[in-house]
PDB file of N, CA and C in Angstrom:
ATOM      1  N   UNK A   1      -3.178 -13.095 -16.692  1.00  0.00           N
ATOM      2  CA  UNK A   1      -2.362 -11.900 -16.642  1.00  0.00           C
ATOM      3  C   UNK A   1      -2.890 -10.962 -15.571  1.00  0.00           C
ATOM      4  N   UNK A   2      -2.059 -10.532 -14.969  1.00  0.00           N
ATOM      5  CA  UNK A   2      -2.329  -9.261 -13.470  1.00  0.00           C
ATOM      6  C   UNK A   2      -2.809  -8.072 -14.267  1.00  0.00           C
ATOM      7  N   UNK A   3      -3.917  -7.365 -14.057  1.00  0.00           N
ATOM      8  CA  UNK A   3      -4.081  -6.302 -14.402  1.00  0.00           C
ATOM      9  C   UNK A   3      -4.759  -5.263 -13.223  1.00  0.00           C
ATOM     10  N   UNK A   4      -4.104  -4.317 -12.900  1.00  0.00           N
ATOM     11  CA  UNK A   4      -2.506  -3.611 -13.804  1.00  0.00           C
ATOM     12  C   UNK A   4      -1.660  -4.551 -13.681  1.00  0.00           C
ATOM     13  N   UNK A   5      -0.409  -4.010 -14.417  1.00  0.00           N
ATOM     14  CA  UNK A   5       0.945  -4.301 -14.748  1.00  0.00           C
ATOM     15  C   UNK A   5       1.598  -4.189 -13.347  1.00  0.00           C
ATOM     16  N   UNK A   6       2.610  -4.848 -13.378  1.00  0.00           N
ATOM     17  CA  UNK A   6       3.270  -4.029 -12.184  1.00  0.00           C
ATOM     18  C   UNK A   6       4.299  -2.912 -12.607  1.00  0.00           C
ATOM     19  N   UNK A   7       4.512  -2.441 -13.940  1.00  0.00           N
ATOM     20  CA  UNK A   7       5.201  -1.621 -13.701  1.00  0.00           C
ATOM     21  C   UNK A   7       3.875  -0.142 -13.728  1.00  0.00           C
ATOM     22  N   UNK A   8       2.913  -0.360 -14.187  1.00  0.00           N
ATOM     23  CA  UNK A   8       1.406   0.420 -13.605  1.00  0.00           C
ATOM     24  C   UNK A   8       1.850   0.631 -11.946  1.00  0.00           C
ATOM     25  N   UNK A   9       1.965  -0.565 -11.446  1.00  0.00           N
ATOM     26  CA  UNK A   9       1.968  -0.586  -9.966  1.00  0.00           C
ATOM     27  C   UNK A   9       2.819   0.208  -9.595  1.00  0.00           C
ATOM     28  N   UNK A  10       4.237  -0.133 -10.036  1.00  0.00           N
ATOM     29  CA  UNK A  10       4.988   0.956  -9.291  1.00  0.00           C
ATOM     30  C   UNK A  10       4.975   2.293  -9.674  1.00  0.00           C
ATOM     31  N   UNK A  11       4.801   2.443 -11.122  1.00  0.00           N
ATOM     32  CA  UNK A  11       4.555   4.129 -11.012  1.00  0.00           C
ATOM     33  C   UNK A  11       3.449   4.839 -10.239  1.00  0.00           C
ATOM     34  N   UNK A  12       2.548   4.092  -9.302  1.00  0.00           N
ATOM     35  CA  UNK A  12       1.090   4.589  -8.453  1.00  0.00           C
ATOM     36  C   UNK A  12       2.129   4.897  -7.420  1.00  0.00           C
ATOM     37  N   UNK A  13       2.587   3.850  -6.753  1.00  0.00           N
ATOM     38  CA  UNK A  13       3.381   3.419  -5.416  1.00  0.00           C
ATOM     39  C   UNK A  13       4.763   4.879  -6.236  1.00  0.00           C
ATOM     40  N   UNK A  14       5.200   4.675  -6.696  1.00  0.00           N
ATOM     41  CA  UNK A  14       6.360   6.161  -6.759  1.00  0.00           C
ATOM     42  C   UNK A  14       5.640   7.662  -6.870  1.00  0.00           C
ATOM     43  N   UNK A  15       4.224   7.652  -7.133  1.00  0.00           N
ATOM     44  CA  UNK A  15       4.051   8.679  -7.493  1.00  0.00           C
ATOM     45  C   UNK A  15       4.092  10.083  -6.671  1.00  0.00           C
ATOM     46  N   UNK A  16       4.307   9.689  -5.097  1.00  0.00           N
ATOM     47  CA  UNK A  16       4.324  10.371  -4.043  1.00  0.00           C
ATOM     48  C   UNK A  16       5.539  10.716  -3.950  1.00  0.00           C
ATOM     49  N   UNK A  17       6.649  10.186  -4.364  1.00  0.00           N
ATOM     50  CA  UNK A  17       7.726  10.571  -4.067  1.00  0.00           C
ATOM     51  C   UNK A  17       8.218  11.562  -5.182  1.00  0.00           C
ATOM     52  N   UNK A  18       9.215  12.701  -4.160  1.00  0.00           N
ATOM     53  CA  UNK A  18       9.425  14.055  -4.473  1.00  0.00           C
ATOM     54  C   UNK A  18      10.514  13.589  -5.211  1.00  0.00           C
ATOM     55  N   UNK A  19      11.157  14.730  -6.099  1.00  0.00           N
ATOM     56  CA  UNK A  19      11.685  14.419  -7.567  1.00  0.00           C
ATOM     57  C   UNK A  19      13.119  14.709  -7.020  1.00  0.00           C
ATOM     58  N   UNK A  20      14.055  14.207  -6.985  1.00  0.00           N
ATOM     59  CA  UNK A  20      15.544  13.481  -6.662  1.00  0.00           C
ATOM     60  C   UNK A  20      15.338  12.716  -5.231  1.00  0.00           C
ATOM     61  N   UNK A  21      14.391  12.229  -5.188  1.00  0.00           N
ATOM     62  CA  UNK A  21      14.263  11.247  -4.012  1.00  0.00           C
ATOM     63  C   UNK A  21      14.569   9.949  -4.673  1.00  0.00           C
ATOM     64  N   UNK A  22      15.214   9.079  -3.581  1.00  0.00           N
ATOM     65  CA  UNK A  22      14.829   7.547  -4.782  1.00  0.00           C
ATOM     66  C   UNK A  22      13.664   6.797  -4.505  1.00  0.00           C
ATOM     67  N   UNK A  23      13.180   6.621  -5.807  1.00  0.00           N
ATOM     68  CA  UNK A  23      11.983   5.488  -5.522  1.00  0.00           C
ATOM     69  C   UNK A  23      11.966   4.353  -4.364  1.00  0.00           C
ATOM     70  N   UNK A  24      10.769   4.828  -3.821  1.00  0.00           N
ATOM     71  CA  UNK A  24       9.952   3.209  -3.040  1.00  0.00           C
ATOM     72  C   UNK A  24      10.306   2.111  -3.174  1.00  0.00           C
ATOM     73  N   UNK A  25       9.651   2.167  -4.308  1.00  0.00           N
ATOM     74  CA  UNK A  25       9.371   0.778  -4.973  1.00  0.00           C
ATOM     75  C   UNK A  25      10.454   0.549  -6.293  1.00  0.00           C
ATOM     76  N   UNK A  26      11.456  -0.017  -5.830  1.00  0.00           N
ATOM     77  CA  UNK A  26      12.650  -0.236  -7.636  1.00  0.00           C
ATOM     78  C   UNK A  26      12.404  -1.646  -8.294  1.00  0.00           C
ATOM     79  N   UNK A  27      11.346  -2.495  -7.860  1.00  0.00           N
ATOM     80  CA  UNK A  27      11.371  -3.787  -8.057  1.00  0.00           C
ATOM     81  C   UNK A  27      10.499  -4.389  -8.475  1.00  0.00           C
ATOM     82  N   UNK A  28       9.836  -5.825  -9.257  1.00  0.00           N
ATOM     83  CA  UNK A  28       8.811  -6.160  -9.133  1.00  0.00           C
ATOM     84  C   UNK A  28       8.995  -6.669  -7.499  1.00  0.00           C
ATOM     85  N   UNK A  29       9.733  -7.634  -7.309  1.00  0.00           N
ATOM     86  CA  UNK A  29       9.585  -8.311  -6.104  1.00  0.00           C
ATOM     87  C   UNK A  29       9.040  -7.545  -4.339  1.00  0.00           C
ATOM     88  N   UNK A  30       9.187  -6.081  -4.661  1.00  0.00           N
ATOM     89  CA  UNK A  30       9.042  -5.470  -3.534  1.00  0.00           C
ATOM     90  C   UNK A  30       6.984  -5.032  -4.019  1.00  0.00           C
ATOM     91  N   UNK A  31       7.044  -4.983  -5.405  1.00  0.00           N
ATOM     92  CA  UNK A  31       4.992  -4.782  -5.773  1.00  0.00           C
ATOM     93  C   UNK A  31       4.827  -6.348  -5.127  1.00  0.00           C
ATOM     94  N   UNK A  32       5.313  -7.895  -5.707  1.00  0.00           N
ATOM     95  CA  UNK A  32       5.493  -8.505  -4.885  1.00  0.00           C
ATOM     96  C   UNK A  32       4.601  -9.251  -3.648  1.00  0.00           C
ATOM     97  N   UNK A  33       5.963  -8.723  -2.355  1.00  0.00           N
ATOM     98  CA  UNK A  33       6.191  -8.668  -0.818  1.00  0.00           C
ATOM     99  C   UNK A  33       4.863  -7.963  -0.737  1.00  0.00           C
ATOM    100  N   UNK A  34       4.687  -7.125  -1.159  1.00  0.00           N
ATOM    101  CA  UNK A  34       3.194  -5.703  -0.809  1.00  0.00           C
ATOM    102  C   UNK A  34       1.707  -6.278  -0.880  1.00  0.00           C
ATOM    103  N   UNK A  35       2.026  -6.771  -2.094  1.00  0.00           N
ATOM    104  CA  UNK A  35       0.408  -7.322  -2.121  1.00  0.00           C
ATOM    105  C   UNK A  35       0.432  -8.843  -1.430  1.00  0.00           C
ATOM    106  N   UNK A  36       1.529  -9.632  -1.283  1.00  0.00           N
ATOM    107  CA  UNK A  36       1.271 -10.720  -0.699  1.00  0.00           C
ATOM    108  C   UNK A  36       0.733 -10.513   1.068  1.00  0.00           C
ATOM    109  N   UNK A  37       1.362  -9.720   1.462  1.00  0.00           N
ATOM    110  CA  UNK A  37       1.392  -9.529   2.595  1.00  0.00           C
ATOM    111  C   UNK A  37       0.290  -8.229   3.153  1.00  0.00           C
ATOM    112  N   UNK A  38      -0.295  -7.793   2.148  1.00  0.00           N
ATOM    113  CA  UNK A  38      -2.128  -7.312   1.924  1.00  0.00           C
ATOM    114  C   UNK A  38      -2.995  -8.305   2.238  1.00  0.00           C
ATOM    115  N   UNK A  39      -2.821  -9.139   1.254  1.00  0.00           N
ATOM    116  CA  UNK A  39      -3.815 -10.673   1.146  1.00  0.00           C
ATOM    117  C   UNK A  39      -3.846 -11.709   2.434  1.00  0.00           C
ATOM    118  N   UNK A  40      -2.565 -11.697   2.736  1.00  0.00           N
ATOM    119  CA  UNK A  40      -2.565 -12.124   3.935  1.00  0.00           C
ATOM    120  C   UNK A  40      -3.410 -11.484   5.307  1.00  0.00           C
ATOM    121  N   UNK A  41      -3.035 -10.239   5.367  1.00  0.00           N
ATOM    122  CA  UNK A  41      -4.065  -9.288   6.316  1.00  0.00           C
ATOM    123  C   UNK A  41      -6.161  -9.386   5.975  1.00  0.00           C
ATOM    124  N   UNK A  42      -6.141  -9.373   4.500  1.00  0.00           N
ATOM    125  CA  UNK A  42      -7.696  -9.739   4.297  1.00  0.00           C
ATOM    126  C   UNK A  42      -7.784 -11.186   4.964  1.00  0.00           C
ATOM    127  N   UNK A  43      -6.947 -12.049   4.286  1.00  0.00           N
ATOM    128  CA  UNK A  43      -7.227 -13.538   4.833  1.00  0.00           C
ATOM    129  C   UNK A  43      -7.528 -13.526   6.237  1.00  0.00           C
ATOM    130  N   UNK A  44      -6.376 -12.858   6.477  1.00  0.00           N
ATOM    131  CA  UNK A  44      -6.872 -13.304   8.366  1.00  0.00           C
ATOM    132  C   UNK A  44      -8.129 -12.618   9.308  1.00  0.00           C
ATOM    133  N   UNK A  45      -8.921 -11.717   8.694  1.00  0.00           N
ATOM    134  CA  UNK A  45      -9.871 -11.095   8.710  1.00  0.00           C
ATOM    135  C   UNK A  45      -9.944  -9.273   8.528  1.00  0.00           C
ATOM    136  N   UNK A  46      -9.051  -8.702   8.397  1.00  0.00           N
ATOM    137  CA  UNK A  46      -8.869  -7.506   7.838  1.00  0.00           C
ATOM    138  C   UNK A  46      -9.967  -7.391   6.658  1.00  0.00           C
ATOM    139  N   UNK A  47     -10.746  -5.786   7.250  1.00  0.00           N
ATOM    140  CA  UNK A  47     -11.758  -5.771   5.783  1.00  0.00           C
ATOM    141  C   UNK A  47     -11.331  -4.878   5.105  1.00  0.00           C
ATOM    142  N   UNK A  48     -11.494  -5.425   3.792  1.00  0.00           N
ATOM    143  CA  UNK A  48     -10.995  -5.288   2.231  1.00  0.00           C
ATOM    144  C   UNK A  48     -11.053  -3.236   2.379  1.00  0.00           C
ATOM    145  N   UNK A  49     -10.459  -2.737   1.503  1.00  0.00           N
ATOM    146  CA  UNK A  49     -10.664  -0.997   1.171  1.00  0.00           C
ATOM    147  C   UNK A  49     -11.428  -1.205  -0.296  1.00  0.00           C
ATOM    148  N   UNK A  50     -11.604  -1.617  -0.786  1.00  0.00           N
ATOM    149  CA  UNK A  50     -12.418  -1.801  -2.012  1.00  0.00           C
ATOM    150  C   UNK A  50     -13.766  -2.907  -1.821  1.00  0.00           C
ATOM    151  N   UNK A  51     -14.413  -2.653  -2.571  1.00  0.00           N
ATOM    152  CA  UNK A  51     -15.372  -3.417  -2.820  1.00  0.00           C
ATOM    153  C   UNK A  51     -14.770  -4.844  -3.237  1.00  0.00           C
ATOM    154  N   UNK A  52     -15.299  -6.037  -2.461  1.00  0.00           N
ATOM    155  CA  UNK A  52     -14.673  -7.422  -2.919  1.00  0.00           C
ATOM    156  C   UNK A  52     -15.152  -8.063  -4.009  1.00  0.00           C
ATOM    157  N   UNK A  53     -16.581  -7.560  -4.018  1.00  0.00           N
ATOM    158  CA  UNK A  53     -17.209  -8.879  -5.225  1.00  0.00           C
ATOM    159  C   UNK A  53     -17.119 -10.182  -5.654  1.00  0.00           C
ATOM    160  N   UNK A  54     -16.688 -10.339  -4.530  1.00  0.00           N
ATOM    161  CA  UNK A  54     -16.058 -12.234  -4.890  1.00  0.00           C
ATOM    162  C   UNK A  54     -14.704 -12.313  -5.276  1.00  0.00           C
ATOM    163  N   UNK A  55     -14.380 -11.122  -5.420  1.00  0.00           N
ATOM    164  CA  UNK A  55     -12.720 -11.367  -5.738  1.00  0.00           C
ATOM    165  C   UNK A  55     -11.974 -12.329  -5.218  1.00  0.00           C
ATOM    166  N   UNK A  56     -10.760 -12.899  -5.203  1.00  0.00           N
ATOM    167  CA  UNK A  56      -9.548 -13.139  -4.768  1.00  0.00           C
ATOM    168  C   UNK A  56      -8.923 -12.286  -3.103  1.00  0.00           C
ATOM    169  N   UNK A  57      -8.654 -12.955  -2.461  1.00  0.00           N
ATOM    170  CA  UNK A  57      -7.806 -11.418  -1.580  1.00  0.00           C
ATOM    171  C   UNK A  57      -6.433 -11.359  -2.024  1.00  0.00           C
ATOM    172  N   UNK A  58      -5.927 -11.566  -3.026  1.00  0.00           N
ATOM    173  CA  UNK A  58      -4.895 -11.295  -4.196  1.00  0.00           C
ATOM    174  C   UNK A  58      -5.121  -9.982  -4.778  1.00  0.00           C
ATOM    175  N   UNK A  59      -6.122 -10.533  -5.425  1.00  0.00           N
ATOM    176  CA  UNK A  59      -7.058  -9.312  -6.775  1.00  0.00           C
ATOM    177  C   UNK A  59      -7.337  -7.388  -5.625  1.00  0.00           C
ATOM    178  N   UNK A  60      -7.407  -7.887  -4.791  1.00  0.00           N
ATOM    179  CA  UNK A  60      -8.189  -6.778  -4.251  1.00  0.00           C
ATOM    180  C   UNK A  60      -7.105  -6.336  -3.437  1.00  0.00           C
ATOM    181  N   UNK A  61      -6.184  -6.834  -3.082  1.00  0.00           N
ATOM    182  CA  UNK A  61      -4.641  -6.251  -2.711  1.00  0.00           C
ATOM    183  C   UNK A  61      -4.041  -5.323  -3.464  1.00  0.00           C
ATOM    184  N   UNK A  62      -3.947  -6.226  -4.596  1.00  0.00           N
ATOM    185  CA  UNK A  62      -3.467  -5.060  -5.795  1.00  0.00           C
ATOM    186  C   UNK A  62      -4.458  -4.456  -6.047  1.00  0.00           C
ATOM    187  N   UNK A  63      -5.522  -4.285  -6.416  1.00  0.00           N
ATOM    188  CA  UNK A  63      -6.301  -2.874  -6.562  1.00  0.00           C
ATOM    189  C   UNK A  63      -6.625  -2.020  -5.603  1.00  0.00           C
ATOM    190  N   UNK A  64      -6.322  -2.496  -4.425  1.00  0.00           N
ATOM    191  CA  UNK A  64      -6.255  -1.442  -3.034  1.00  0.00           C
ATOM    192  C   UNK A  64      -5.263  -0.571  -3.483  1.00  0.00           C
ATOM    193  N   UNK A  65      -4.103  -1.139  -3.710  1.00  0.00           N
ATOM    194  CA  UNK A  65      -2.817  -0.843  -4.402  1.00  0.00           C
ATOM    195  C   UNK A  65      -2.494   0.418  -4.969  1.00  0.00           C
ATOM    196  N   UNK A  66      -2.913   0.038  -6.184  1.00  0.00           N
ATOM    197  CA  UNK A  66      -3.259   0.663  -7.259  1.00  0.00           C
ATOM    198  C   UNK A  66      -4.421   1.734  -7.210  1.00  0.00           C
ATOM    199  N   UNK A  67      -4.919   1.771  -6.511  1.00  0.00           N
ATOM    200  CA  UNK A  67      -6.008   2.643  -5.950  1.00  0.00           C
ATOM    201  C   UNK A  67      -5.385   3.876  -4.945  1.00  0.00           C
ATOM    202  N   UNK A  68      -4.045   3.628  -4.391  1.00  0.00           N
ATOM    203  CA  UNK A  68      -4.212   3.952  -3.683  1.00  0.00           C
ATOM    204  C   UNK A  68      -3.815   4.355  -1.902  1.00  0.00           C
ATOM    205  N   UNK A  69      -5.058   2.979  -1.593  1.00  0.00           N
ATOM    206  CA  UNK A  69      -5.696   2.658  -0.479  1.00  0.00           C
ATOM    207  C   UNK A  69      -5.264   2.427   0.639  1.00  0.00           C
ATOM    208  N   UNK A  70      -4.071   1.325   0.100  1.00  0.00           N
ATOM    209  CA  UNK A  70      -3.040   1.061   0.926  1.00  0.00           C
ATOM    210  C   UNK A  70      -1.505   2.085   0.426  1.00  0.00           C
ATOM    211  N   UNK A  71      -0.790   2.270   1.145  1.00  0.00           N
ATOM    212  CA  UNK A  71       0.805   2.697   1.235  1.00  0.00           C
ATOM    213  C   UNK A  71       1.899   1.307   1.468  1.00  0.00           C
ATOM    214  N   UNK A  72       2.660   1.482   0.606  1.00  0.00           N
ATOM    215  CA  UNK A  72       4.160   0.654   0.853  1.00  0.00           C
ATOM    216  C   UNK A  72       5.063   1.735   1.466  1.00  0.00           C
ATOM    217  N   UNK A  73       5.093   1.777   3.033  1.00  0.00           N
ATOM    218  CA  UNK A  73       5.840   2.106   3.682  1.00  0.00           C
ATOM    219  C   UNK A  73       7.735   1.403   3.891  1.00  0.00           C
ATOM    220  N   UNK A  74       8.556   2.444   3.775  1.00  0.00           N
ATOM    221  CA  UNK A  74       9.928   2.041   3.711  1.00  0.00           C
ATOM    222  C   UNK A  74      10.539   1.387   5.162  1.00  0.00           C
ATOM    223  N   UNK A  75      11.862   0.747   5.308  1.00  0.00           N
ATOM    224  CA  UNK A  75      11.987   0.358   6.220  1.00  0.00           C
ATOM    225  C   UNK A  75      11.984   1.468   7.621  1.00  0.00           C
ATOM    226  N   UNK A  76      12.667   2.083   7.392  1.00  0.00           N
ATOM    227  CA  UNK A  76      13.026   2.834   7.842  1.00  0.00           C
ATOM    228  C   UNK A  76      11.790   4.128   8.849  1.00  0.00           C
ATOM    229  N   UNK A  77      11.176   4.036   8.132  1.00  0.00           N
ATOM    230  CA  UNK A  77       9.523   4.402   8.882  1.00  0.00           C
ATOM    231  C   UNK A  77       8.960   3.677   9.848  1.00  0.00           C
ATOM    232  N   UNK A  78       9.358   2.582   9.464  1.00  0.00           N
ATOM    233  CA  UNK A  78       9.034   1.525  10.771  1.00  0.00           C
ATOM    234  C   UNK A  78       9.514   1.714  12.050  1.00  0.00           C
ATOM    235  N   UNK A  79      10.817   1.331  11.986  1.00  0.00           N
ATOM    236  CA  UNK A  79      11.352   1.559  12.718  1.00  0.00           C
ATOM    237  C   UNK A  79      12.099   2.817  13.594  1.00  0.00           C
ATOM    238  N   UNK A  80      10.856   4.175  13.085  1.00  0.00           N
ATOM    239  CA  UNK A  80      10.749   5.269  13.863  1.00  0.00           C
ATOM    240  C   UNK A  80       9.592   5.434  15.107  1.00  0.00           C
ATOM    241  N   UNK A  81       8.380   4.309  14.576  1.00  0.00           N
ATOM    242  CA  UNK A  81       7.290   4.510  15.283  1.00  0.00           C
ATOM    243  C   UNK A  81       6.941   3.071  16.837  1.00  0.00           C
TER     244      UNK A  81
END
């Protein structure tokens, strides 16, 4: 079992957003896309924002996450910069 939850996850990941905004994150599949594509960045040599301890670069995606550490940026941000 993932711990946190992902719905833990998304209330971290919404918590920035201002109140009649719509949520970030409406999905599991978009907590997801986020941490897969975290793990992928450690894998390829990106260093971890948390302490690894032998973790997973799964495990430490989502607790960057959940921490935090990292941001799930919208499309639309992207493609301003």
């Amino acid at each position: 079992m993932l711990h946190p939850s992902y719905s833990d996850l998304m209330e971290v990941v919404n918590s920035e957003v201002e109140e009649g905004e719509q949520p970030l994150v409406q999905s599991r599949y978009s907590i997801v896309l986020a941490t897969a594509k975290r793990a992928r960045q450690i894998i390829a040599g990106e260093e971890p924002l948390v302490p690894a301890n032998g973790k997973k670069p799964l495990s430490i995606a989502v607790e960057e996450l959940y921490e935090s550490k990292v941001k799930i940026v919208g499309e639309d941000v992207d493609s301003e910069e």
